[in-house]
C-alpha atoms as a PDB file:
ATOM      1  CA  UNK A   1     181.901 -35.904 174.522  1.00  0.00           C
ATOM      2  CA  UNK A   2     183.481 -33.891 171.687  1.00  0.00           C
ATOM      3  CA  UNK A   3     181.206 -31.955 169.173  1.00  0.00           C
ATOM      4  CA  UNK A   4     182.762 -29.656 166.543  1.00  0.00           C
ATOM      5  CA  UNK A   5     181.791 -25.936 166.160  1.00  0.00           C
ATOM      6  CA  UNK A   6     180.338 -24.983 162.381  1.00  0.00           C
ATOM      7  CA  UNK A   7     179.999 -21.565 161.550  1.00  0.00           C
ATOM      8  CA  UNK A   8     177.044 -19.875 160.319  1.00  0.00           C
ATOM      9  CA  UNK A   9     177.716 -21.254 156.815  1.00  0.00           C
ATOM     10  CA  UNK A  10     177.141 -24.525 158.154  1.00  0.00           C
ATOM     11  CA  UNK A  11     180.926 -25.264 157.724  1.00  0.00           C
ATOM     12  CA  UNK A  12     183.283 -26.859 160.171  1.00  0.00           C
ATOM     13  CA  UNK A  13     186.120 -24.460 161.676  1.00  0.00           C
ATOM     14  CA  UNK A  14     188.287 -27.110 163.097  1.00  0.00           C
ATOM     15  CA  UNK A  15     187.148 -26.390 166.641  1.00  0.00           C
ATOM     16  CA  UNK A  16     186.016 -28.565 169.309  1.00  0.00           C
ATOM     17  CA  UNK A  17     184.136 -28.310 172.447  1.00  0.00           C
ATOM     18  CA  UNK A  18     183.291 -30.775 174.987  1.00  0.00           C
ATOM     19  CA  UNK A  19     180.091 -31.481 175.906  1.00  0.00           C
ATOM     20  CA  UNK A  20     179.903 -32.799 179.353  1.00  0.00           C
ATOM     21  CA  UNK A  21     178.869 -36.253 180.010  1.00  0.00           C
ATOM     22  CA  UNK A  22     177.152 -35.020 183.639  1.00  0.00           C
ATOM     23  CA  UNK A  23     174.768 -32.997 181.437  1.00  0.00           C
ATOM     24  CA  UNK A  24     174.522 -34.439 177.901  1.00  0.00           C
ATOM     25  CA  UNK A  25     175.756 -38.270 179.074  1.00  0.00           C
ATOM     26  CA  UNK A  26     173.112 -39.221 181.685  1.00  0.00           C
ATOM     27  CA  UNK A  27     170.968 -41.896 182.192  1.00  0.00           C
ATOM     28  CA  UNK A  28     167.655 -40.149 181.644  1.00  0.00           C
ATOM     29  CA  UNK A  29     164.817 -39.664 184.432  1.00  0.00           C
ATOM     30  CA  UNK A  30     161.405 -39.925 182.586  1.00  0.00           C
ATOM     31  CA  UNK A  31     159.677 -39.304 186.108  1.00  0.00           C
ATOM     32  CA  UNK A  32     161.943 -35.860 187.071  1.00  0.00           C
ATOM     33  CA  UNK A  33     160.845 -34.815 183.260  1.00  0.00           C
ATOM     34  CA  UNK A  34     156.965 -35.712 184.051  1.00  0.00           C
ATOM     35  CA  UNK A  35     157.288 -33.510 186.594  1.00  0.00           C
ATOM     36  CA  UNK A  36     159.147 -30.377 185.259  1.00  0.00           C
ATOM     37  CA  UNK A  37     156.999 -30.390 181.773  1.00  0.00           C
ATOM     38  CA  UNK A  38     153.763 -30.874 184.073  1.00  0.00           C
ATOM     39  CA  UNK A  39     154.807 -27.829 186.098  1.00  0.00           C
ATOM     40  CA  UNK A  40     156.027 -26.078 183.269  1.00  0.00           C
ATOM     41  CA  UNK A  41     152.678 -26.245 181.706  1.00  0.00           C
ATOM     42  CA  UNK A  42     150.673 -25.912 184.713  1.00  0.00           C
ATOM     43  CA  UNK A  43     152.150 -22.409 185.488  1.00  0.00           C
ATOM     44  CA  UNK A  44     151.599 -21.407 182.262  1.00  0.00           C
ATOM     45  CA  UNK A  45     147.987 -21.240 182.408  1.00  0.00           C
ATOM     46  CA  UNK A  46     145.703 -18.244 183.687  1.00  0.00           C
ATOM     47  CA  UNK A  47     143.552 -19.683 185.713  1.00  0.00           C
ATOM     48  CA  UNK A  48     140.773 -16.582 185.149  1.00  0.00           C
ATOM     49  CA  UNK A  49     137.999 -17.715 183.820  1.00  0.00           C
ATOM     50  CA  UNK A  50     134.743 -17.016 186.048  1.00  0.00           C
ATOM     51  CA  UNK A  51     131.055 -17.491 185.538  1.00  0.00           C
ATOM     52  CA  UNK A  52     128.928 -15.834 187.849  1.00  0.00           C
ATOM     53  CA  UNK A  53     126.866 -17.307 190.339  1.00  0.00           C
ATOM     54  CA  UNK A  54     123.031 -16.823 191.856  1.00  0.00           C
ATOM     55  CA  UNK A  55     124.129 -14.781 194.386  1.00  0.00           C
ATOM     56  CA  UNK A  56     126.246 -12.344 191.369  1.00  0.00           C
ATOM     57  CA  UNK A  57     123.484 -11.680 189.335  1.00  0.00           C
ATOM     58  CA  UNK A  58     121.737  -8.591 189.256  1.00  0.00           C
ATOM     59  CA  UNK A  59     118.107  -8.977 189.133  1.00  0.00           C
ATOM     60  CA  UNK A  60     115.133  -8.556 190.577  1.00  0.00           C
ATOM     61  CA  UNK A  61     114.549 -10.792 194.348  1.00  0.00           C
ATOM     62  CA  UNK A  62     110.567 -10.432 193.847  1.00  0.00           C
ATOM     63  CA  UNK A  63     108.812 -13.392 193.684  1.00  0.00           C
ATOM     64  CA  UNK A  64     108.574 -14.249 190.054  1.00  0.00           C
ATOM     65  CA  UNK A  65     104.349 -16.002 190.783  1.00  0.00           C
ATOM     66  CA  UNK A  66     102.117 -16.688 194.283  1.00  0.00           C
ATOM     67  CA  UNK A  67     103.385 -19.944 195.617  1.00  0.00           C
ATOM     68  CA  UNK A  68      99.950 -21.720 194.783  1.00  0.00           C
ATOM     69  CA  UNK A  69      97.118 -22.169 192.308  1.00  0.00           C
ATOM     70  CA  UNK A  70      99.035 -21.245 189.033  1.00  0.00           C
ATOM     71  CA  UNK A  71      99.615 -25.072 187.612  1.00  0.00           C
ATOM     72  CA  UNK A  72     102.995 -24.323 186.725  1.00  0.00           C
ATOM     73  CA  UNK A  73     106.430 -24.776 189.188  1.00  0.00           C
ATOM     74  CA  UNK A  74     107.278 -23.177 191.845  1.00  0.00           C
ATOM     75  CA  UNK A  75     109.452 -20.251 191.508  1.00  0.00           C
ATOM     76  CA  UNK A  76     111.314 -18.025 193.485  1.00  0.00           C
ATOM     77  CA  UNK A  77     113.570 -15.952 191.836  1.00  0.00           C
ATOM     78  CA  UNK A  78     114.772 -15.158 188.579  1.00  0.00           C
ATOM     79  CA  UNK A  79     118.622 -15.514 189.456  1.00  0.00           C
ATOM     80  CA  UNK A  80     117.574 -19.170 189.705  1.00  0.00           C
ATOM     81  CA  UNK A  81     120.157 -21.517 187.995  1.00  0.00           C
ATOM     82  CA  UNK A  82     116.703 -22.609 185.730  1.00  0.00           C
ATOM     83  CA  UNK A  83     116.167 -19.627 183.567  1.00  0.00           C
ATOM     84  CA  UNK A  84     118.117 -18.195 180.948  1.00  0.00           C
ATOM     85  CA  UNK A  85     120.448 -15.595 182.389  1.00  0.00           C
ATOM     86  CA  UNK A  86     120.281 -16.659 185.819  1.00  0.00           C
ATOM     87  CA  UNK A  87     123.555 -18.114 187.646  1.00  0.00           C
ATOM     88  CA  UNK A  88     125.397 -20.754 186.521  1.00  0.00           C
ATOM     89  CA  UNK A  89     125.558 -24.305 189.177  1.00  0.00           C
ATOM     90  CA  UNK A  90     129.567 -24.868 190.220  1.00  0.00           C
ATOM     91  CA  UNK A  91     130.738 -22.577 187.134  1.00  0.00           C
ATOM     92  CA  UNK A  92     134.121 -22.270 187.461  1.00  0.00           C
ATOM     93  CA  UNK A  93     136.229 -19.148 189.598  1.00  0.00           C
ATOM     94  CA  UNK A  94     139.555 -17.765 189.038  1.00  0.00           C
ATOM     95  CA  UNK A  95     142.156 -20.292 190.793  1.00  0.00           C
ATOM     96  CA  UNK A  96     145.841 -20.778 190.888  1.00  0.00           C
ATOM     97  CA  UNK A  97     146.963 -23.987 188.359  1.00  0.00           C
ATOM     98  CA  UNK A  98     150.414 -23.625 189.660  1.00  0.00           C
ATOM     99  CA  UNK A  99     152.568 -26.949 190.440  1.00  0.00           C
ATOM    100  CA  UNK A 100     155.488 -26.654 193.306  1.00  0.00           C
ATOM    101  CA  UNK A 101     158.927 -28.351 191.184  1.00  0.00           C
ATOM    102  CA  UNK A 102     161.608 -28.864 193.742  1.00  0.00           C
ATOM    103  CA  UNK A 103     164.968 -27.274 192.183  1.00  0.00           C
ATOM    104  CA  UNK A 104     166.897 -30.670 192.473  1.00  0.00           C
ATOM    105  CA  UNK A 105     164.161 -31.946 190.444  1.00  0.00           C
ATOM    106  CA  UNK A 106     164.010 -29.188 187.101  1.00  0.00           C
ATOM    107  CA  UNK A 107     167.744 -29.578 187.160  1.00  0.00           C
ATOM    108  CA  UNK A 108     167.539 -33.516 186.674  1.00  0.00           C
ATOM    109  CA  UNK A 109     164.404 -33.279 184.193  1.00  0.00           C
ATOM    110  CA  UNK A 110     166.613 -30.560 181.757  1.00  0.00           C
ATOM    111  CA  UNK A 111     169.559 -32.368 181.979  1.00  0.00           C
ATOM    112  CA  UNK A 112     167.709 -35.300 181.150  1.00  0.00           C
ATOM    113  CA  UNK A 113     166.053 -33.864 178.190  1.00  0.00           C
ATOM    114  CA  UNK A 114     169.583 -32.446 177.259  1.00  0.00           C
ATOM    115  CA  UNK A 115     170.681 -35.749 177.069  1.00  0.00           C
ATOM    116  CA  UNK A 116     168.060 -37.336 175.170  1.00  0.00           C
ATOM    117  CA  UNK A 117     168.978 -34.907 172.598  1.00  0.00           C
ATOM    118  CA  UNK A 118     173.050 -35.917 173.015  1.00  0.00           C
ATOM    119  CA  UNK A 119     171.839 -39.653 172.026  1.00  0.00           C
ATOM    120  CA  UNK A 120     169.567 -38.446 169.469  1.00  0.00           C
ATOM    121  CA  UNK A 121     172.402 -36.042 167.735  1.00  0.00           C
ATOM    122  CA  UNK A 122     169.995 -33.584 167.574  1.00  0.00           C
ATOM    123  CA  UNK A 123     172.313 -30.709 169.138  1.00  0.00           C
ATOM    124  CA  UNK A 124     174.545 -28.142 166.888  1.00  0.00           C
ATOM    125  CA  UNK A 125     177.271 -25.951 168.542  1.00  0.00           C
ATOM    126  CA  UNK A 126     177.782 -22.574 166.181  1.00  0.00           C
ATOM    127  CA  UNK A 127     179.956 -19.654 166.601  1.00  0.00           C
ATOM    128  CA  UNK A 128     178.749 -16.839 168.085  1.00  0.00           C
ATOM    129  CA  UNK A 129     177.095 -14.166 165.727  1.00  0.00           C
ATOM    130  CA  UNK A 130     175.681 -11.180 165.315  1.00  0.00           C
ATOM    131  CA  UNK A 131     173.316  -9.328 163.538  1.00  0.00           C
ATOM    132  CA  UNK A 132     173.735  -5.434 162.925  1.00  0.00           C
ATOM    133  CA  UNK A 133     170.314  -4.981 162.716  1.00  0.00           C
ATOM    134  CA  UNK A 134     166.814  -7.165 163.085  1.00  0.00           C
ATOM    135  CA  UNK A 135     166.580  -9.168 159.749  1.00  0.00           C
ATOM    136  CA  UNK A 136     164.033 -12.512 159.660  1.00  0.00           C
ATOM    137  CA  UNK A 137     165.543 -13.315 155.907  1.00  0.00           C
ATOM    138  CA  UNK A 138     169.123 -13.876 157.207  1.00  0.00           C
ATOM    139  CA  UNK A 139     168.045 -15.627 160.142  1.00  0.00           C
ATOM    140  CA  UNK A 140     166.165 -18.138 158.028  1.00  0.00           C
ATOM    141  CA  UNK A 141     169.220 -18.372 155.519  1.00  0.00           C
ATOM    142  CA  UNK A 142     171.378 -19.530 158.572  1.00  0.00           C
ATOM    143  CA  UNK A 143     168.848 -21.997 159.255  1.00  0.00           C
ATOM    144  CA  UNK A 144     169.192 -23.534 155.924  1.00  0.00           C
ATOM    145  CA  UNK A 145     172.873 -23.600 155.864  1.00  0.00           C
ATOM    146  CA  UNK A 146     172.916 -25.553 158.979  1.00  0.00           C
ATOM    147  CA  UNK A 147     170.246 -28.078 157.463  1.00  0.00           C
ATOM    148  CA  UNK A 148     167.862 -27.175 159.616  1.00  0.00           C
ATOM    149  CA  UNK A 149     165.110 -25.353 157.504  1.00  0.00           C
ATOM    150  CA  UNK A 150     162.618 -28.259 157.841  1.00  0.00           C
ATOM    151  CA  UNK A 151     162.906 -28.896 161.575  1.00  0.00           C
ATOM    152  CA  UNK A 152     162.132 -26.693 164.703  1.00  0.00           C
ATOM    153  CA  UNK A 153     165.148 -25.356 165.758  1.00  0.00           C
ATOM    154  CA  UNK A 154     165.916 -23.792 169.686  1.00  0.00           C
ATOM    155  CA  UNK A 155     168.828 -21.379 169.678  1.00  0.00           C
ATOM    156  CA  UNK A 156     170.701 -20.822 173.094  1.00  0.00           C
ATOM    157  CA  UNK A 157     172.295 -17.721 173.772  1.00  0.00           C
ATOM    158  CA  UNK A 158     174.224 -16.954 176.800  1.00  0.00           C
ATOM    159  CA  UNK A 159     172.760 -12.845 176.935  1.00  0.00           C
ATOM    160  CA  UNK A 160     169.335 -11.871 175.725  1.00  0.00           C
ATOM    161  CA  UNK A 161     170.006 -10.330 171.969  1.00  0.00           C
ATOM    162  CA  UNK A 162     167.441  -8.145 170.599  1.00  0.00           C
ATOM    163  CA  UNK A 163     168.502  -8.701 167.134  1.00  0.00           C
ATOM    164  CA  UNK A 164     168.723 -12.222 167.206  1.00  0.00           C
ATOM    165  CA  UNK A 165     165.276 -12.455 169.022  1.00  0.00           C
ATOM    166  CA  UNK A 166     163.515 -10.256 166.731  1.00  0.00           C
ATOM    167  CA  UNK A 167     165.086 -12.038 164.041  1.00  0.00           C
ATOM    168  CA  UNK A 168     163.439 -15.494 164.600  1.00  0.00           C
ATOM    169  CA  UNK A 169     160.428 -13.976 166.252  1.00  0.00           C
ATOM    170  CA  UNK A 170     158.426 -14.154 162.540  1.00  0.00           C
ATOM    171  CA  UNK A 171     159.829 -17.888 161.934  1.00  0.00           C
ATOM    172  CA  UNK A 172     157.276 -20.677 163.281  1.00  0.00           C
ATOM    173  CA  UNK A 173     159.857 -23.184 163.665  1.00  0.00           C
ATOM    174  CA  UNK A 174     162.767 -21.332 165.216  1.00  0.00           C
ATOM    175  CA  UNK A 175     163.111 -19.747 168.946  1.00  0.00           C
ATOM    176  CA  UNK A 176     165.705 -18.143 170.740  1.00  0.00           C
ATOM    177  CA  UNK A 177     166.370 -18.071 174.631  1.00  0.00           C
ATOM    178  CA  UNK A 178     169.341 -17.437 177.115  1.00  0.00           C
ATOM    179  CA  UNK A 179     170.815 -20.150 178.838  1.00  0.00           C
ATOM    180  CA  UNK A 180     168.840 -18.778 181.853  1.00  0.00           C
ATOM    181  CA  UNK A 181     165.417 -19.314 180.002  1.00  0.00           C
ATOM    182  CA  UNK A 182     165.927 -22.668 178.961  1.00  0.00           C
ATOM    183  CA  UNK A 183     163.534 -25.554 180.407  1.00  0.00           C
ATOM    184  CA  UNK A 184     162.299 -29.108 179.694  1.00  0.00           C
ATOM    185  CA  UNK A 185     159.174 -28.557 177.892  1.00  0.00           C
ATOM    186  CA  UNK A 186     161.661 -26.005 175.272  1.00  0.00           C
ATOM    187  CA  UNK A 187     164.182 -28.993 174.743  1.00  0.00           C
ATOM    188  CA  UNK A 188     161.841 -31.988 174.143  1.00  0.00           C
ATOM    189  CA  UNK A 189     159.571 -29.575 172.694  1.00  0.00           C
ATOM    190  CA  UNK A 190     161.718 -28.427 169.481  1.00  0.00           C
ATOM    191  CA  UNK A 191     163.860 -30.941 167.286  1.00  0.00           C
ATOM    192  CA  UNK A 192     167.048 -29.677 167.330  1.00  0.00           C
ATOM    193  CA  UNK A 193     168.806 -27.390 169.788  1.00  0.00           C
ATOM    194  CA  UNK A 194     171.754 -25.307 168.411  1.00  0.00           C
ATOM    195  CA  UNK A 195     174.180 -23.704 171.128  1.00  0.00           C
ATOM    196  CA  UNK A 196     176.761 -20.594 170.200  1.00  0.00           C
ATOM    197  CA  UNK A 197     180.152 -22.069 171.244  1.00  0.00           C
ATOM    198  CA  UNK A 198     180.252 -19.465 174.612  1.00  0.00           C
ATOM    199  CA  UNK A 199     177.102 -21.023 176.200  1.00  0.00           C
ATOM    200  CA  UNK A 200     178.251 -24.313 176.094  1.00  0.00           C
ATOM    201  CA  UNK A 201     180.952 -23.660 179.004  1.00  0.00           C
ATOM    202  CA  UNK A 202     178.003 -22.619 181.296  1.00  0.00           C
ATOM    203  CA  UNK A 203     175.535 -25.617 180.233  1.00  0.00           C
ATOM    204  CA  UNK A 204     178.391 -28.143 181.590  1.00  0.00           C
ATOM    205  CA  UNK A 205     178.376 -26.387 184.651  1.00  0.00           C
ATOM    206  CA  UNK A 206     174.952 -27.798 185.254  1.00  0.00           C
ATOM    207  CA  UNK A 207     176.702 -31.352 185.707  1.00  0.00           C
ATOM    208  CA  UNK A 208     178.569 -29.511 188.682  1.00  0.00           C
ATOM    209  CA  UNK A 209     175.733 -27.417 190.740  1.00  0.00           C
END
């Protein structure tokens, strides 16, 4: 599948590339991208919170009244789940959320997503650029060139680029990975994806691994 390469004016250069139908041409696999975005989003998470139980709490262990002859309920102790500041009944403990993805698996689920976004036309290939120097306004005026103010907007980059990231960093609508960051949850996650023309050699060799 042929795509041509604008520039950062949002104009076309003449240039083709070919998008590979083993990554961008598939039949989708809803189930392998279940999967990945449920892992994805299960690792993500801390897993710290932690309430303290009766055992935890740091009070006195005398015996709060005698055992008979008052009227009232027994009691025992004041780290007793039934007064205020005692310990909490199953509060929750720090645990691990994480969910095991096969490899085989992630690879199917983002080159599934990658192609939902091939049948949606809702991938850009751009020359590579540059910034000189860290600069949100410029970033943003490429954005609008390329029509894509209005919708969130995924750049892929083959090498981490400070300028670029910093760049896009202050724009709610706009991120920017490496080819090596890139997941499900990113690509169904934002509307558009826009590749520089030199990643798009080593996102076909996806279809090949």
């Amino acid at each position: 599948m042929d795509i041509s390469v604008l520039n950062i004016k949002g104009e076309d250069t003449g240039k083709k590339v070919d998008l590979s139908e083993s990554v961008f041409g598939i039949e989708p696999n809803d189930h392998a991208i279940y999967l990945d975005v449920k892992g994805i989003l299960a690792n993500g998470r801390q897993g710290t919170a932690k309430a303290k139980q009766r055992a935890e709490i740091s009070r006195t262990t005398k015996k709060l009244k005698r055992q008979k002859g008052t009227g009232g309920a027994r009691a025992g102790s004041m780290r007793s789940p039934l007064f205020v500041g005692g310990g909490r009944v199953f509060g929750p403990t720090p645990r691990d959320y994480g969910i095991k993805v096969n490899k085989k698996t992630k690879k199917l689920a983002k080159i599934s997503a990658l192609s939902y976004k091939a049948k949606d036309q809702a991938i850009t290939v751009v020359e590579d650029f540059n910034f000189e120097a860290p600069k949100t306004k410029s970033f943003n005026e490429i954005l609008g060139k390329l029509n894509l103010s209005d919708k969130k907007t995924l750049f892929v980059l083959v090498d981490y680029n400070k300028a670029l990231y910093l760049s896009s960093r202050n724009l709610k609508g706009a991120k920017v990975v490496t080819i090596s960051e890139l997941n499900t949850y990113d690509i169904l996650n934002f509307n558009n994806i826009v590749f520089v023309e030199s990643s798009v050699s080593q996102i076909n060799e996806l279809g090949k691994k």
